[in-house]
PDB file of N, CA and C in Angstrom:
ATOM      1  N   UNK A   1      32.943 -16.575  13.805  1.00  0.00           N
ATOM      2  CA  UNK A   1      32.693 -15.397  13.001  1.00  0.00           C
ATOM      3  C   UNK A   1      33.708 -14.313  13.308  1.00  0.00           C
ATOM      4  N   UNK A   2      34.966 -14.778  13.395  1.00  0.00           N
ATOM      5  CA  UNK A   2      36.751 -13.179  13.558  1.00  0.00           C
ATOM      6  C   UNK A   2      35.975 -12.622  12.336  1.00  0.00           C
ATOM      7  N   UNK A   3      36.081 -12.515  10.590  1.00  0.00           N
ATOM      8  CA  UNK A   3      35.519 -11.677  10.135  1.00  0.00           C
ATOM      9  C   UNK A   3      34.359 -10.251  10.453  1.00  0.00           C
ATOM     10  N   UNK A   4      33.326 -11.391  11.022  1.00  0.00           N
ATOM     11  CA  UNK A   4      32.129 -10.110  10.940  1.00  0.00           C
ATOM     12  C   UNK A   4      31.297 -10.556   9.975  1.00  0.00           C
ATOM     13  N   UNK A   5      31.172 -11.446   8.868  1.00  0.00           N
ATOM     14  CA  UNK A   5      30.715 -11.924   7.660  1.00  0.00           C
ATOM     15  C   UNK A   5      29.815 -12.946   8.370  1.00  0.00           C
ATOM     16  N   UNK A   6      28.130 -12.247   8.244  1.00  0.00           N
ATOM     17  CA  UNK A   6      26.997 -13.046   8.174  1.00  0.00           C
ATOM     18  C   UNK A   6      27.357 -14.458   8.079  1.00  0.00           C
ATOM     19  N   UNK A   7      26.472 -15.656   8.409  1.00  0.00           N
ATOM     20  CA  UNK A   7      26.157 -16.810   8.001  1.00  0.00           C
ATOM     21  C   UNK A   7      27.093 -17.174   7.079  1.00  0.00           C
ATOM     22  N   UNK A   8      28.328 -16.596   7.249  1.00  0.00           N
ATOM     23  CA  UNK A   8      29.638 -17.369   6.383  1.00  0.00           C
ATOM     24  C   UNK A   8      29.964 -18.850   7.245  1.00  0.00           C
ATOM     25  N   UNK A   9      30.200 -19.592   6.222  1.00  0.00           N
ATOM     26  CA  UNK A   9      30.242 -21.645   6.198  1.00  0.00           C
ATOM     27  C   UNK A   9      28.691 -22.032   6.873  1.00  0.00           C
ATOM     28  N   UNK A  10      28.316 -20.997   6.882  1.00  0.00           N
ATOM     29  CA  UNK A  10      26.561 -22.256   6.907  1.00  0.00           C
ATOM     30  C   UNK A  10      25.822 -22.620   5.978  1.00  0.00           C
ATOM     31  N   UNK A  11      26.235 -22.037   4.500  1.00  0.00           N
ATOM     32  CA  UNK A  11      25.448 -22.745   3.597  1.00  0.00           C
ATOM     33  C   UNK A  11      24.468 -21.488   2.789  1.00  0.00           C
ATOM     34  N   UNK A  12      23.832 -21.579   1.565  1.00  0.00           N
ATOM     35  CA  UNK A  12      22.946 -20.671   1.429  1.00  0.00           C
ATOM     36  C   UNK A  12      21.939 -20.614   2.502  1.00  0.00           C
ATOM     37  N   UNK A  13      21.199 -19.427   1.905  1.00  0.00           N
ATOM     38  CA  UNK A  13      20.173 -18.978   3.171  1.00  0.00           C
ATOM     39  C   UNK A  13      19.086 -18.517   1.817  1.00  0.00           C
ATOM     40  N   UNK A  14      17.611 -18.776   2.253  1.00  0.00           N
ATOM     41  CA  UNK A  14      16.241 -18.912   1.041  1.00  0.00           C
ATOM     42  C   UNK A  14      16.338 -17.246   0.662  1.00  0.00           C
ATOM     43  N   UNK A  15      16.096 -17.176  -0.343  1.00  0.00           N
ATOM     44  CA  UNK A  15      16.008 -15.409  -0.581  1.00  0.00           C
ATOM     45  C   UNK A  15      15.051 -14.378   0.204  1.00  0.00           C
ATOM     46  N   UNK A  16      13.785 -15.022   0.517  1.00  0.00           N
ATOM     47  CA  UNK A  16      12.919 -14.828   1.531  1.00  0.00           C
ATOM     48  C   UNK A  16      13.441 -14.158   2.565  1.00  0.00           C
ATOM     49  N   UNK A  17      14.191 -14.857   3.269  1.00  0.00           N
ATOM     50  CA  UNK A  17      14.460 -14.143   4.711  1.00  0.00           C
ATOM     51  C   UNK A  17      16.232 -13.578   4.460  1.00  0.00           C
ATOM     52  N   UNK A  18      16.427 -13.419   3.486  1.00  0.00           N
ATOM     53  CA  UNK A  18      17.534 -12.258   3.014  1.00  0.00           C
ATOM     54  C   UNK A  18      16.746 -10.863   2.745  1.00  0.00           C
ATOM     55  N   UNK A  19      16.104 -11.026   1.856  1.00  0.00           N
ATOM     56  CA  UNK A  19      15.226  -9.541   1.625  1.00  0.00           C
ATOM     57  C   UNK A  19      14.643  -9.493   3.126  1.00  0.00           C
ATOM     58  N   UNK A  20      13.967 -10.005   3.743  1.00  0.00           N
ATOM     59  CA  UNK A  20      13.141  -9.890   4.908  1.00  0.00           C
ATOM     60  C   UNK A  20      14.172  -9.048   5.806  1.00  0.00           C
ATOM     61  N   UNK A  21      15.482  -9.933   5.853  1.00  0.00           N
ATOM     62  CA  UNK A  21      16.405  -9.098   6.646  1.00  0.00           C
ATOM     63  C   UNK A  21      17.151  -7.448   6.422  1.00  0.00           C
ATOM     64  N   UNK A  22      16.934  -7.523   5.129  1.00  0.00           N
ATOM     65  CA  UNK A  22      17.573  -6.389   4.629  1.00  0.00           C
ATOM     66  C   UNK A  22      16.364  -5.506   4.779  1.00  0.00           C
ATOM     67  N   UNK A  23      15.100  -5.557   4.352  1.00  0.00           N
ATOM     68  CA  UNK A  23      14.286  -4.617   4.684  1.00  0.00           C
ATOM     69  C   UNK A  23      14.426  -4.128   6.292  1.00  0.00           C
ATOM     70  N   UNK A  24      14.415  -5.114   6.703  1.00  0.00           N
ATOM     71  CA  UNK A  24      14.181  -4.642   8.405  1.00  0.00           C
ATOM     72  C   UNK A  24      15.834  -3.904   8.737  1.00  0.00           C
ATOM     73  N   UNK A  25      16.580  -3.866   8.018  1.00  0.00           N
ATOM     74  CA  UNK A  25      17.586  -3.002   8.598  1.00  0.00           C
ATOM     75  C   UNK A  25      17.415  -2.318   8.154  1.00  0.00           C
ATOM     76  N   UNK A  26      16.716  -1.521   6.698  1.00  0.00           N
ATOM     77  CA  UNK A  26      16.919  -0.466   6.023  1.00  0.00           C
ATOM     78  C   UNK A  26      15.624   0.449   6.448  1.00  0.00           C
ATOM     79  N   UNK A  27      15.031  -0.326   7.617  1.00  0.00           N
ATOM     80  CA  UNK A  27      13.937   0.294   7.761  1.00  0.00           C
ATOM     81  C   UNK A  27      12.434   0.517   7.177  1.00  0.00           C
ATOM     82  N   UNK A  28      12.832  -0.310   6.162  1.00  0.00           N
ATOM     83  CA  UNK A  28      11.740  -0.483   4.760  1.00  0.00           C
ATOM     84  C   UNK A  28      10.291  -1.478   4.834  1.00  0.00           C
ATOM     85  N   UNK A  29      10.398  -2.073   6.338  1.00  0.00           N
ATOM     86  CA  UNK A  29       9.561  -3.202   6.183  1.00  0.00           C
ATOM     87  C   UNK A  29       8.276  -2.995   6.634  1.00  0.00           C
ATOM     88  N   UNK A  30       7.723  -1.647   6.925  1.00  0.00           N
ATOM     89  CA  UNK A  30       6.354  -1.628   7.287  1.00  0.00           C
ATOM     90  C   UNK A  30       5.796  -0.658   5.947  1.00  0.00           C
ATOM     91  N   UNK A  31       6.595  -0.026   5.043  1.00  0.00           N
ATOM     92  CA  UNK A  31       6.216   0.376   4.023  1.00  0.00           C
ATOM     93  C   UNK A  31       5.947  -0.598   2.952  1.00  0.00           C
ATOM     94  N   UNK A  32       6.910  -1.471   2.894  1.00  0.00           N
ATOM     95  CA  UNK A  32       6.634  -2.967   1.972  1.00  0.00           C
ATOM     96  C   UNK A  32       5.456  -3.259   2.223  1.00  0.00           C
ATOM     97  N   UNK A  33       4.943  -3.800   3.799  1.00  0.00           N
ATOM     98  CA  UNK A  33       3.719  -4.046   4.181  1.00  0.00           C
ATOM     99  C   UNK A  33       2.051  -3.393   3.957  1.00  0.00           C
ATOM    100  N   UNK A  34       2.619  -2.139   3.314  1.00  0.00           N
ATOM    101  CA  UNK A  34       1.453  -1.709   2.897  1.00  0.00           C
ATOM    102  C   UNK A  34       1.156  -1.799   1.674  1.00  0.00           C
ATOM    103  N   UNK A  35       2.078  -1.931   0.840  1.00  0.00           N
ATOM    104  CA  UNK A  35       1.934  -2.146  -0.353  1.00  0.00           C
ATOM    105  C   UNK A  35       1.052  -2.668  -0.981  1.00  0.00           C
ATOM    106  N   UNK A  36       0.073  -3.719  -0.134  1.00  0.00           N
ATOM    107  CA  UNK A  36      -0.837  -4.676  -0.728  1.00  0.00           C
ATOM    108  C   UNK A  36      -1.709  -4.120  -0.953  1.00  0.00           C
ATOM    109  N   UNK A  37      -2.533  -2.878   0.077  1.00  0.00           N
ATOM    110  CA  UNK A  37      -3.116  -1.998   0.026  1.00  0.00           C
ATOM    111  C   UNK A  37      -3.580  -1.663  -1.706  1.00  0.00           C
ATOM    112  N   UNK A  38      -2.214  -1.354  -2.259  1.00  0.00           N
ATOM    113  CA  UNK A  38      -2.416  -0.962  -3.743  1.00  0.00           C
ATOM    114  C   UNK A  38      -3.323  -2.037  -4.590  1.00  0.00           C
ATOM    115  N   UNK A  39      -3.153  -3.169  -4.336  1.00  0.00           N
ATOM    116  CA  UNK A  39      -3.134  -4.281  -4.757  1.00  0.00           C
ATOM    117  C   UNK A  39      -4.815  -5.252  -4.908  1.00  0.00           C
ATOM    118  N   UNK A  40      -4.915  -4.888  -3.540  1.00  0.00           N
ATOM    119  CA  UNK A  40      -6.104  -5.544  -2.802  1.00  0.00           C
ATOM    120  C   UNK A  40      -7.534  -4.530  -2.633  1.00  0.00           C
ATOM    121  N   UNK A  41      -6.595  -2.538  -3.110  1.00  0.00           N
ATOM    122  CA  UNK A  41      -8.052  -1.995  -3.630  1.00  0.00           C
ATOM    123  C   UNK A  41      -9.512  -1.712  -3.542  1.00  0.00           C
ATOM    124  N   UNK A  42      -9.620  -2.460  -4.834  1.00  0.00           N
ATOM    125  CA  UNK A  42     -10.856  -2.966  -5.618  1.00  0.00           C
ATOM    126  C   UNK A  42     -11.963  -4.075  -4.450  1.00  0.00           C
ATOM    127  N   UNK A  43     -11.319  -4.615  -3.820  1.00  0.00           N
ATOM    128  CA  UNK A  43     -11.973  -5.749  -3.017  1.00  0.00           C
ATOM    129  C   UNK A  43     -12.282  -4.927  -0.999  1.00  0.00           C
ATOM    130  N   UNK A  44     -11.186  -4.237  -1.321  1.00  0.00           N
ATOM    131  CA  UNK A  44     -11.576  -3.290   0.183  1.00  0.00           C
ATOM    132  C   UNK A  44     -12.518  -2.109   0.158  1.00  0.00           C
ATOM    133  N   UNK A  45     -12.633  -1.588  -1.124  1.00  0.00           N
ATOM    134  CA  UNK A  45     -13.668  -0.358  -1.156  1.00  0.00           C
ATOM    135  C   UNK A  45     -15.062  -0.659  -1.934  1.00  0.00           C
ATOM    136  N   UNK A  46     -14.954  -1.769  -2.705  1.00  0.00           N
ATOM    137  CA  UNK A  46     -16.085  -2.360  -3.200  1.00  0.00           C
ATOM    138  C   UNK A  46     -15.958  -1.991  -4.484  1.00  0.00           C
ATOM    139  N   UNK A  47     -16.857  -2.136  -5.670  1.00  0.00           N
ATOM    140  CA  UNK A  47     -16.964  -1.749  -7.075  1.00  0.00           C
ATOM    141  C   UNK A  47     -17.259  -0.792  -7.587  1.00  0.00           C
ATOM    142  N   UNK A  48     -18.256  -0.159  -6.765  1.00  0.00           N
ATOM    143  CA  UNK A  48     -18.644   1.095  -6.915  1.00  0.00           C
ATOM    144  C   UNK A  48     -17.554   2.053  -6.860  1.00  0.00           C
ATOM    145  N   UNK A  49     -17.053   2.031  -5.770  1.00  0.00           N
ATOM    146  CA  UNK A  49     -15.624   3.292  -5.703  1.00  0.00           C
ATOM    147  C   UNK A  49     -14.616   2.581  -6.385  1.00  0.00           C
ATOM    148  N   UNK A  50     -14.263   1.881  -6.731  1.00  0.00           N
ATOM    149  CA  UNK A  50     -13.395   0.758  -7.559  1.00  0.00           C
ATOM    150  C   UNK A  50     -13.646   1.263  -8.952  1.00  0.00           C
ATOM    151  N   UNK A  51     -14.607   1.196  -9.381  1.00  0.00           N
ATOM    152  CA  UNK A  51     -14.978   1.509 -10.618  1.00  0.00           C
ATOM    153  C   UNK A  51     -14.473   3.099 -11.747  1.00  0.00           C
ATOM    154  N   UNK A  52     -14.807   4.211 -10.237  1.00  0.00           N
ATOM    155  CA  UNK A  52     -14.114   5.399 -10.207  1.00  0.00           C
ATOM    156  C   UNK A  52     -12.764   6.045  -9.518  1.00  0.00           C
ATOM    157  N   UNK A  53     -12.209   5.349  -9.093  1.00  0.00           N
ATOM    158  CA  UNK A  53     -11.104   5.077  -8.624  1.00  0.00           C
ATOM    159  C   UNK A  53      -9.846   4.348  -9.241  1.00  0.00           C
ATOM    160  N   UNK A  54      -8.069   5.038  -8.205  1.00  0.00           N
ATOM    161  CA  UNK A  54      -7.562   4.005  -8.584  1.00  0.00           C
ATOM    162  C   UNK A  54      -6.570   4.527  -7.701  1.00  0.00           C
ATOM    163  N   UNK A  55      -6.006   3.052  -7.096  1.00  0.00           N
ATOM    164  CA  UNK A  55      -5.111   3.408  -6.001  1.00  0.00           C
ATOM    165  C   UNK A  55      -3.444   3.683  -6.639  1.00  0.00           C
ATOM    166  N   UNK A  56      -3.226   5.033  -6.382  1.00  0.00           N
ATOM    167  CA  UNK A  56      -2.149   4.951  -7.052  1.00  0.00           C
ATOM    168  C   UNK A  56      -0.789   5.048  -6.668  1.00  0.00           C
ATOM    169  N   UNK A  57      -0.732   5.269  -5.173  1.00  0.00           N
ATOM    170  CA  UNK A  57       1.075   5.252  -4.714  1.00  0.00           C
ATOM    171  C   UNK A  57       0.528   4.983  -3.232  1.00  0.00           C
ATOM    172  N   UNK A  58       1.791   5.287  -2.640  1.00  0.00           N
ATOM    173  CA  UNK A  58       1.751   5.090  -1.233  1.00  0.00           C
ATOM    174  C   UNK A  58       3.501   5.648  -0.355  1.00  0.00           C
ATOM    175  N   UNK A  59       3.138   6.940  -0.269  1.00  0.00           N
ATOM    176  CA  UNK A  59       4.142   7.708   0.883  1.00  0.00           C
ATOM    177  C   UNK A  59       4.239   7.704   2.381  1.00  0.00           C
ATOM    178  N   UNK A  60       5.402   7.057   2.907  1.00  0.00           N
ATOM    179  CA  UNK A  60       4.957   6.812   4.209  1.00  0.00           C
ATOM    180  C   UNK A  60       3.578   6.485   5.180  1.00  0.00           C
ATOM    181  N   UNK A  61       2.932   5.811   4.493  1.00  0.00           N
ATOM    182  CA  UNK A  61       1.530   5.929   5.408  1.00  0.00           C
ATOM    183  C   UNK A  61       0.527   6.683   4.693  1.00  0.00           C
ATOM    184  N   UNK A  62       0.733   6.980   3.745  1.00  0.00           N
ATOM    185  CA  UNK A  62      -0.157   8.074   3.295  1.00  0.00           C
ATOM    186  C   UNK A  62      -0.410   7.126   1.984  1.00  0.00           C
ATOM    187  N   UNK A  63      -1.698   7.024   1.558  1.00  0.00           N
ATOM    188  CA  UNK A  63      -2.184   6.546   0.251  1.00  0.00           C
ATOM    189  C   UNK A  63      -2.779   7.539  -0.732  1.00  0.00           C
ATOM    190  N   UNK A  64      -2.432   7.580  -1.804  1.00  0.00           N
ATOM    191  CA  UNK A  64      -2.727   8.564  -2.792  1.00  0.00           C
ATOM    192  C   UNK A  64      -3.624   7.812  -3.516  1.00  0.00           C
ATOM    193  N   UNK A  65      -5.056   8.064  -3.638  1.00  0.00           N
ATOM    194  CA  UNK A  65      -5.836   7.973  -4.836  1.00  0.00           C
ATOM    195  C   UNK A  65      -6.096   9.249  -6.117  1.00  0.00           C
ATOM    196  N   UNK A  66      -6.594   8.790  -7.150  1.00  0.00           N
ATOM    197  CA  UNK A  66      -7.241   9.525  -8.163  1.00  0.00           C
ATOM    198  C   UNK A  66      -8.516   9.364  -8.319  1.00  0.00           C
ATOM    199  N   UNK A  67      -8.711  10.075  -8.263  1.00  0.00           N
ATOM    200  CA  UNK A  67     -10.299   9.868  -8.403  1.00  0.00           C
ATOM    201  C   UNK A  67     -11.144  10.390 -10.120  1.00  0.00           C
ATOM    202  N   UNK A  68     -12.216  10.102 -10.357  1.00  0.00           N
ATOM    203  CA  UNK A  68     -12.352   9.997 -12.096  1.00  0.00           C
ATOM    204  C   UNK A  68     -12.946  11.381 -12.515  1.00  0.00           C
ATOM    205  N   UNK A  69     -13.841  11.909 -10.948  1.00  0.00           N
ATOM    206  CA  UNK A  69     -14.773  13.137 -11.104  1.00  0.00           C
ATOM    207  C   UNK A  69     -14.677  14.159 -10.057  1.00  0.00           C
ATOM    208  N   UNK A  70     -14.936  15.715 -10.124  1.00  0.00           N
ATOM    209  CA  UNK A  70     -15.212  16.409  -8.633  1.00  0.00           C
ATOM    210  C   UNK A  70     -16.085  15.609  -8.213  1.00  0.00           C
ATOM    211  N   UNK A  71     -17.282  15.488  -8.561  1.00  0.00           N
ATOM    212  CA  UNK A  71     -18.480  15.016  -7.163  1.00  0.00           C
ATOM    213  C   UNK A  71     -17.790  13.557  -6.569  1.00  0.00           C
ATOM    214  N   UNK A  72     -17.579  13.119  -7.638  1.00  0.00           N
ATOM    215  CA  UNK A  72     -16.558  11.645  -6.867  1.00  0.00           C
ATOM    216  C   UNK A  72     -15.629  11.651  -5.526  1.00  0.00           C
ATOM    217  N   UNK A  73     -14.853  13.130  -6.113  1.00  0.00           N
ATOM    218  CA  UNK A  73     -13.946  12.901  -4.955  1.00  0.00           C
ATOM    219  C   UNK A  73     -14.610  14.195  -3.849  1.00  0.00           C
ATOM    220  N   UNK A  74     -15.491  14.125  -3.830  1.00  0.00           N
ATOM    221  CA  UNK A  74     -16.565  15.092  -2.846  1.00  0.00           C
ATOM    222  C   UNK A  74     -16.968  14.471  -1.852  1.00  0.00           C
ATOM    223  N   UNK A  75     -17.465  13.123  -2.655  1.00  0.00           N
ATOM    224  CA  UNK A  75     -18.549  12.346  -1.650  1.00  0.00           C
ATOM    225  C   UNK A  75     -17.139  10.985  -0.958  1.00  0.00           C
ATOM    226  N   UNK A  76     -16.095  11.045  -2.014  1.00  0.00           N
ATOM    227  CA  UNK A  76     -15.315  10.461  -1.037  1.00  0.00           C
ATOM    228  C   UNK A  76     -14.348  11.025   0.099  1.00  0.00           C
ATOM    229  N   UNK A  77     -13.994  11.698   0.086  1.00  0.00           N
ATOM    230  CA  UNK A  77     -13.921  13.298   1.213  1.00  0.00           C
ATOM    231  C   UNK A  77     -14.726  13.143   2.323  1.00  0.00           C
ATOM    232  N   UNK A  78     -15.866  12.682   1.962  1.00  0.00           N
ATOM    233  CA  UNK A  78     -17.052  12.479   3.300  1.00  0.00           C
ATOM    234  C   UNK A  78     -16.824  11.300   3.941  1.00  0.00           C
ATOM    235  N   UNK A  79     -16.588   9.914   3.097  1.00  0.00           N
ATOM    236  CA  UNK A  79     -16.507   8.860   3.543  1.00  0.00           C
ATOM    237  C   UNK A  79     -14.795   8.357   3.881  1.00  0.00           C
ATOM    238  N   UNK A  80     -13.749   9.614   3.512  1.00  0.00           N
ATOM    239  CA  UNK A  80     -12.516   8.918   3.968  1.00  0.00           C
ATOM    240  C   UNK A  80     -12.755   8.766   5.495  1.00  0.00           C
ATOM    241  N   UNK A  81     -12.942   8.469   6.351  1.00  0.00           N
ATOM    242  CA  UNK A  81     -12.628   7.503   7.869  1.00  0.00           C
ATOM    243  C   UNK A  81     -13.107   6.476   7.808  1.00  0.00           C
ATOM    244  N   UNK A  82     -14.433   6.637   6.996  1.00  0.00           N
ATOM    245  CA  UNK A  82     -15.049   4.845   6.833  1.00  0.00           C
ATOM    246  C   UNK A  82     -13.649   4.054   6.197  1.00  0.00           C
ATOM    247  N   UNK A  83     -13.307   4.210   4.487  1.00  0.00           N
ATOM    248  CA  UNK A  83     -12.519   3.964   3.987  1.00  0.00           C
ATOM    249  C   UNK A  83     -11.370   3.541   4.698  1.00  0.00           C
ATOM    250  N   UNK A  84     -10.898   4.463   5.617  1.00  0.00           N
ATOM    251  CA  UNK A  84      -9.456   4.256   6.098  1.00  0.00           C
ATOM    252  C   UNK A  84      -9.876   2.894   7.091  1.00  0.00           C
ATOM    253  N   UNK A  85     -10.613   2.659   7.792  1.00  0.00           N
ATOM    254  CA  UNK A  85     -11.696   1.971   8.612  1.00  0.00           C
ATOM    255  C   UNK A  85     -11.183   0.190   7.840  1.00  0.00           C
ATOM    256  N   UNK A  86     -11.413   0.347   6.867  1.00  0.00           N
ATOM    257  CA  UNK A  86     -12.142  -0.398   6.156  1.00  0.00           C
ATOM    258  C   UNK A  86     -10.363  -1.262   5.461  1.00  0.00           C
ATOM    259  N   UNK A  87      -9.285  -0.277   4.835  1.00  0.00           N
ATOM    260  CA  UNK A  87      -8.040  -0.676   4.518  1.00  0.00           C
ATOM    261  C   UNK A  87      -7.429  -1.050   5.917  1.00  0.00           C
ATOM    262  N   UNK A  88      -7.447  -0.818   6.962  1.00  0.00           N
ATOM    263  CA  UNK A  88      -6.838  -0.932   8.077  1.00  0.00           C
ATOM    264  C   UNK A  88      -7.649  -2.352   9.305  1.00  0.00           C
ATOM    265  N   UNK A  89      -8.578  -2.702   8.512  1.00  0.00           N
ATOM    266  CA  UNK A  89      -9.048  -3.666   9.225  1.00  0.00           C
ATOM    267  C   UNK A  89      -7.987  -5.047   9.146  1.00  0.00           C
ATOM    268  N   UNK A  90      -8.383  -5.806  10.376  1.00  0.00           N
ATOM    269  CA  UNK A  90      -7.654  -6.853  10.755  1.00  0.00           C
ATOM    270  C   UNK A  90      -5.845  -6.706  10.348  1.00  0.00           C
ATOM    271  N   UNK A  91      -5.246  -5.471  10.547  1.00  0.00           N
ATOM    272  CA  UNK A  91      -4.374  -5.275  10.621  1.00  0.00           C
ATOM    273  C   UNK A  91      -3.686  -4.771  11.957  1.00  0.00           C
ATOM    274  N   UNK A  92      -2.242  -5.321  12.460  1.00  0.00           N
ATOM    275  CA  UNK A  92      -1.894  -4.221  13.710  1.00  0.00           C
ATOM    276  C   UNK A  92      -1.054  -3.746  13.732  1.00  0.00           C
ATOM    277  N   UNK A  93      -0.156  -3.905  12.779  1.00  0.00           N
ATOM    278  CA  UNK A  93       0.993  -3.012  12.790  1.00  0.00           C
ATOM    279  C   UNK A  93       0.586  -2.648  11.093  1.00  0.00           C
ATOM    280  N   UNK A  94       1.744  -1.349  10.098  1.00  0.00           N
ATOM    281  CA  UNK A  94       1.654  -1.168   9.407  1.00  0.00           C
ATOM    282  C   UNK A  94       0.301  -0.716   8.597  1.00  0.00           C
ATOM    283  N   UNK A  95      -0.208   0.162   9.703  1.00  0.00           N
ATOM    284  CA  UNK A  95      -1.618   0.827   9.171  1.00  0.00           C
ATOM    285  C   UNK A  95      -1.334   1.992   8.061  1.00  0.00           C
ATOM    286  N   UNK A  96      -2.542   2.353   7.194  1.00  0.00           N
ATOM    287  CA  UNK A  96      -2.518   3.555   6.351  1.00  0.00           C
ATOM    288  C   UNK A  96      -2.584   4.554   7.223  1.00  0.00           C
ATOM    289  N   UNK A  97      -2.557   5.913   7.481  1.00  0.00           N
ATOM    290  CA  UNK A  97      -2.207   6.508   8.199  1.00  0.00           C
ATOM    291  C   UNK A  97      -3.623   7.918   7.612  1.00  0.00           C
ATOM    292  N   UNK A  98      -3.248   7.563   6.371  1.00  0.00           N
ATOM    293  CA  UNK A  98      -4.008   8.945   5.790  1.00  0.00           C
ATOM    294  C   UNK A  98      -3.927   8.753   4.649  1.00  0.00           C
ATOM    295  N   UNK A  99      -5.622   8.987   3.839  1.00  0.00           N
ATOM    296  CA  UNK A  99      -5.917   8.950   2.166  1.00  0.00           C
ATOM    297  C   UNK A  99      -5.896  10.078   1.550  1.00  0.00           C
ATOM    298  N   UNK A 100      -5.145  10.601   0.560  1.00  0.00           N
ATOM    299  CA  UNK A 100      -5.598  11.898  -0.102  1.00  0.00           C
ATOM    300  C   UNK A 100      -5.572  11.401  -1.657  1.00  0.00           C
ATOM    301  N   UNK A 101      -7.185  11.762  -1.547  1.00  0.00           N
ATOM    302  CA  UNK A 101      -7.992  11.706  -3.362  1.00  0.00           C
ATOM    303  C   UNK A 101      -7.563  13.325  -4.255  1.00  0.00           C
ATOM    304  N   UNK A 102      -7.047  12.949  -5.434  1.00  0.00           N
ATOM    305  CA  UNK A 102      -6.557  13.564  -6.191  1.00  0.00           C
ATOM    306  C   UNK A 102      -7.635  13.417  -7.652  1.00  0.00           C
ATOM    307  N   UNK A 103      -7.571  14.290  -8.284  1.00  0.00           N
ATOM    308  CA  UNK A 103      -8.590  14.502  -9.198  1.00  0.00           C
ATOM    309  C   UNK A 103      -7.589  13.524 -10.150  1.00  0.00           C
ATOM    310  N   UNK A 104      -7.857  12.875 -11.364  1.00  0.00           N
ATOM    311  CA  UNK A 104      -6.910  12.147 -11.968  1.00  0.00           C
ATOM    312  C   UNK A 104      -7.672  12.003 -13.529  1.00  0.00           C
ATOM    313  N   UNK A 105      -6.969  11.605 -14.382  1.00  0.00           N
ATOM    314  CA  UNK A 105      -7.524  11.410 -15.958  1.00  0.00           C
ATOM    315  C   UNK A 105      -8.247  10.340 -16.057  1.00  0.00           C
ATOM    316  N   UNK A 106      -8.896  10.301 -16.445  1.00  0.00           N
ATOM    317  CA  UNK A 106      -9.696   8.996 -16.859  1.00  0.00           C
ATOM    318  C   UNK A 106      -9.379   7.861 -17.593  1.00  0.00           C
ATOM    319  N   UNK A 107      -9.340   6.774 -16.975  1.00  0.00           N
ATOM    320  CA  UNK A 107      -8.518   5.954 -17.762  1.00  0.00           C
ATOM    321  C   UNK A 107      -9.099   5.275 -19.049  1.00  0.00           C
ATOM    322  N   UNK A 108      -7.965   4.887 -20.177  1.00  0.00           N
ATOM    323  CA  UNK A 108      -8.705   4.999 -21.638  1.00  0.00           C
ATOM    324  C   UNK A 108      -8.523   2.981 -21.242  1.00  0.00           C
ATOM    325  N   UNK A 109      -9.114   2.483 -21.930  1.00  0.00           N
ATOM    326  CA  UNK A 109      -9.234   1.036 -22.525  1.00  0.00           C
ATOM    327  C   UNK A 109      -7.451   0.522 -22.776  1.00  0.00           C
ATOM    328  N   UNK A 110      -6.636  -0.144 -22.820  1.00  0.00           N
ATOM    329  CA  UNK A 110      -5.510  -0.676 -23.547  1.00  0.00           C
ATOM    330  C   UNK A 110      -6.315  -1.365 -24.571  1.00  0.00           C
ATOM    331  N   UNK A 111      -5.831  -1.308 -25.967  1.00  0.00           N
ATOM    332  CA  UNK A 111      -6.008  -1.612 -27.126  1.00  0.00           C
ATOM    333  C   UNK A 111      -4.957  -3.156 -27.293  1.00  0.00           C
TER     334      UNK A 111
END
């Protein structure tokens, strides 16, 4: 390796552990990791808050919901540590850090 040029004459390498690598240099790879968070939701907070809810970004550690009503996001205000409790289980690295519920529009049907 006189160049300096990665895995030059070994052949391709799976795209998998190219992105994998590039995240981890850019520093990006425990924010990727939360991402699922967005994803997985509905099944971590149950239906009820699912129902009035919606997970909508994610800043450094910080998860942004909307929420559908004031009293909604009142009584979830009370229960964010359960919540956070609850997204952060069986995880050890790449925890949520902190939820902030935002009042949000109500979402219409897609036609």
């Amino acid at each position: 390796m006189k160049d300096g040029v990665k895995g030059k004459g070994k052949g391709p390498e799976r795209i998998g552990i190219v992105v994998e690598r590039f995240l981890e240099e850019a520093g990006m790879t425990e924010q990727v990791r939360r991402q699922d968070v967005l994803e997985a939701w509905p099944d971590l907070v149950g239906e009820a808050i699912a129902a009035v809810t919606h997970a909508r970004s994610l800043s450094v550690g910080t998860l942004f919901v909307e929420v559908r009503s004031s009293p909604w996001l009142m009584e979830l205000e009370m229960m964010k540590a359960d919540i956070l409790r609850r997204l952060n289980a069986g995880r050890e690295d790449s925890l949520i850090e902190r939820i902030v519920f935002v009042l949000g529009e109500p979402r219409r049907e897609q036609r």
